[in-house]
N, C-alpha and C. Protein backbone atom coordinates (compact mmCIF):
# COMPACT_ATOMS: atom_id res chain seq x y z
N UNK A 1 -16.00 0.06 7.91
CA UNK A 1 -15.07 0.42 6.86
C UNK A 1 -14.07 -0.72 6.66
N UNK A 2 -14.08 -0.93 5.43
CA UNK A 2 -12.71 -2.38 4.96
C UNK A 2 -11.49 -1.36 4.80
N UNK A 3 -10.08 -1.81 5.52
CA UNK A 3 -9.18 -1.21 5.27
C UNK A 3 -8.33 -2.39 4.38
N UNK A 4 -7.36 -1.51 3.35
CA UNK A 4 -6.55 -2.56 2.87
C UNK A 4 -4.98 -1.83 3.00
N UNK A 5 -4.11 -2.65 2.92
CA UNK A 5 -2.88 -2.24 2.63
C UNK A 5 -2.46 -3.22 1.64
N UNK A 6 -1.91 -2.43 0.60
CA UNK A 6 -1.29 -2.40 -0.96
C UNK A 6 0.46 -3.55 -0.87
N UNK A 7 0.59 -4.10 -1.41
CA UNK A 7 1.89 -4.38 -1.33
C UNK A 7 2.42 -4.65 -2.93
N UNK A 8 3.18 -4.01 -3.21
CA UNK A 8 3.23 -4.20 -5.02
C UNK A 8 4.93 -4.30 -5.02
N UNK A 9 5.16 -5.64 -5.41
CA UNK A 9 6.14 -5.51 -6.10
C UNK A 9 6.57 -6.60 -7.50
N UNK A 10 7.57 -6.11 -8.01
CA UNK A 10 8.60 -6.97 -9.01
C UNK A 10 9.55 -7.46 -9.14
N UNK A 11 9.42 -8.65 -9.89
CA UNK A 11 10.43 -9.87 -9.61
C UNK A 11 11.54 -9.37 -10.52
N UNK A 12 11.73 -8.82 -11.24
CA UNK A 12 12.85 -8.28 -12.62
C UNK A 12 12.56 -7.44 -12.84
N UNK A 13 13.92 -6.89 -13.56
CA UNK A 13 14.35 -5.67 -14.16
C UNK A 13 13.28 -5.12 -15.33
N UNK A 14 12.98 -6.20 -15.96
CA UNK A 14 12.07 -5.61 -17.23
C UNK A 14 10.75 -5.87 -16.92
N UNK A 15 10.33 -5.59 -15.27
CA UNK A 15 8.90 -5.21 -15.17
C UNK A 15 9.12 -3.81 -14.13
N UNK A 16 7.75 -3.25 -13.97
CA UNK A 16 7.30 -2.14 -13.54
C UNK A 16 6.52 -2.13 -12.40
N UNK A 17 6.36 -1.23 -11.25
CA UNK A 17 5.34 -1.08 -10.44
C UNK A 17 4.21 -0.66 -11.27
N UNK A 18 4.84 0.43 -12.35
CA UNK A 18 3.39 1.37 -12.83
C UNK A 18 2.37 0.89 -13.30
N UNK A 19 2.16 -0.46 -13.56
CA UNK A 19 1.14 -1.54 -13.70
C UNK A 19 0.18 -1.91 -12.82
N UNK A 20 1.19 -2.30 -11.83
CA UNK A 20 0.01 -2.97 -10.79
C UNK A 20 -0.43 -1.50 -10.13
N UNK A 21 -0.26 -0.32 -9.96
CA UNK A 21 -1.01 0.41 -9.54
C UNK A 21 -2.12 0.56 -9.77
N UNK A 22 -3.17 -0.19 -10.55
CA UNK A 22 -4.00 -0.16 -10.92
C UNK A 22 -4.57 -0.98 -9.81
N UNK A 23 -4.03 -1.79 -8.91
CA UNK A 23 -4.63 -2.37 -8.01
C UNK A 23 -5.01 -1.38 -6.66
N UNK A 24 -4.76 -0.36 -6.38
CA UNK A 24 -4.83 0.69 -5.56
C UNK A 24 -6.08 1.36 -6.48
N UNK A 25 -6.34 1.36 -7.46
CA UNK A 25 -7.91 2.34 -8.24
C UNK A 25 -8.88 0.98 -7.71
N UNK A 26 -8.73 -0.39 -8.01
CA UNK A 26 -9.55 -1.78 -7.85
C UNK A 26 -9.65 -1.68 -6.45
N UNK A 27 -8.90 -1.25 -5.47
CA UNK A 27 -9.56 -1.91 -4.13
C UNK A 27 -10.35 -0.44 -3.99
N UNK A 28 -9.72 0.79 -3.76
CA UNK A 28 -10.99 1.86 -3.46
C UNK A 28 -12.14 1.76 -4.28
N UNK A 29 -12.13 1.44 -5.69
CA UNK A 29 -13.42 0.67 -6.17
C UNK A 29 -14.64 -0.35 -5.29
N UNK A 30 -13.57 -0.92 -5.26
CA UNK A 30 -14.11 -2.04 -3.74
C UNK A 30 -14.68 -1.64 -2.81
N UNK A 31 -14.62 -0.61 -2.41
CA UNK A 31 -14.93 -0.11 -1.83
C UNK A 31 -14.10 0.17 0.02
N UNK A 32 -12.70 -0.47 -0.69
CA UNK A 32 -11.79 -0.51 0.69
C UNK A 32 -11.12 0.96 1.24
N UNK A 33 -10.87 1.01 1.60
CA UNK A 33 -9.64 2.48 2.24
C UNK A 33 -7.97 2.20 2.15
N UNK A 34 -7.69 2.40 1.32
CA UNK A 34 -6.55 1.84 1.40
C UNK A 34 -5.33 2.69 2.52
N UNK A 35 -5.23 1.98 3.41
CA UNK A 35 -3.95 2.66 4.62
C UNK A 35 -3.29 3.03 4.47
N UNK A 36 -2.39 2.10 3.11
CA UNK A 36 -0.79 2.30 3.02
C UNK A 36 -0.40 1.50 1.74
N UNK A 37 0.39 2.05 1.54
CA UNK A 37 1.64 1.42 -0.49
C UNK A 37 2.49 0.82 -0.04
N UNK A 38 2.82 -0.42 0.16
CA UNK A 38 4.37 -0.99 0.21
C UNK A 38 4.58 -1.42 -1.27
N UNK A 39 5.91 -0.99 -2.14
CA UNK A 39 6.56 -0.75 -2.78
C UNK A 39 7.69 -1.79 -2.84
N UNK A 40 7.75 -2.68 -3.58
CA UNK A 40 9.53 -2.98 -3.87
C UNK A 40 9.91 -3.15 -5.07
N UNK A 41 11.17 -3.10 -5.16
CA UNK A 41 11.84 -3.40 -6.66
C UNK A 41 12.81 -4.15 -6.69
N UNK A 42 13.28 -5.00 -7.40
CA UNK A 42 14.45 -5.63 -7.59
C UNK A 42 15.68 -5.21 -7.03
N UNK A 43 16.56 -5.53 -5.96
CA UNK A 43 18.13 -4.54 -6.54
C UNK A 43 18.36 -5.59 -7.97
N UNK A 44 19.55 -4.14 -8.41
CA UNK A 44 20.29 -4.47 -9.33
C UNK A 44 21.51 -5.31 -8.84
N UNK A 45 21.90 -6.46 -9.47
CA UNK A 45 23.00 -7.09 -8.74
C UNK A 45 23.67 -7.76 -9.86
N UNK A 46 25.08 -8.02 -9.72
CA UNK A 46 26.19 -8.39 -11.35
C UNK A 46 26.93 -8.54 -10.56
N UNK A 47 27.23 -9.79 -11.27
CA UNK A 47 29.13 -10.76 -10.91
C UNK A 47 30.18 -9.48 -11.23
N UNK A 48 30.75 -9.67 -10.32
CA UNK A 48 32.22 -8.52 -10.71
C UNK A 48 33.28 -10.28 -11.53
């Protein structure tokens, strides 16, 4: 069995995870198992 673990994230505010989730349908396609989702997102951060 191929295991994979997922790591998806974005560099800015005006992108999305809900995109690359499509890479989690492509690897079980693959025929992998996927283990696990790591997730990140930008913080939000502004000059006071």
């Amino acid at each position: 069995m191929r295991i994979a673990r997922v790591y998806l994230r974005v560099s800015t505010q005006g992108q999305d995870l809900d995109r690359q989730e499509t890479i989690i349908g492509e690897a079980k396609q693959a025929g992998y198992y996927v283990a696990s989702v790591y997730r990140e997102r930008p913080q939000v951060s502004f000059a006071i």
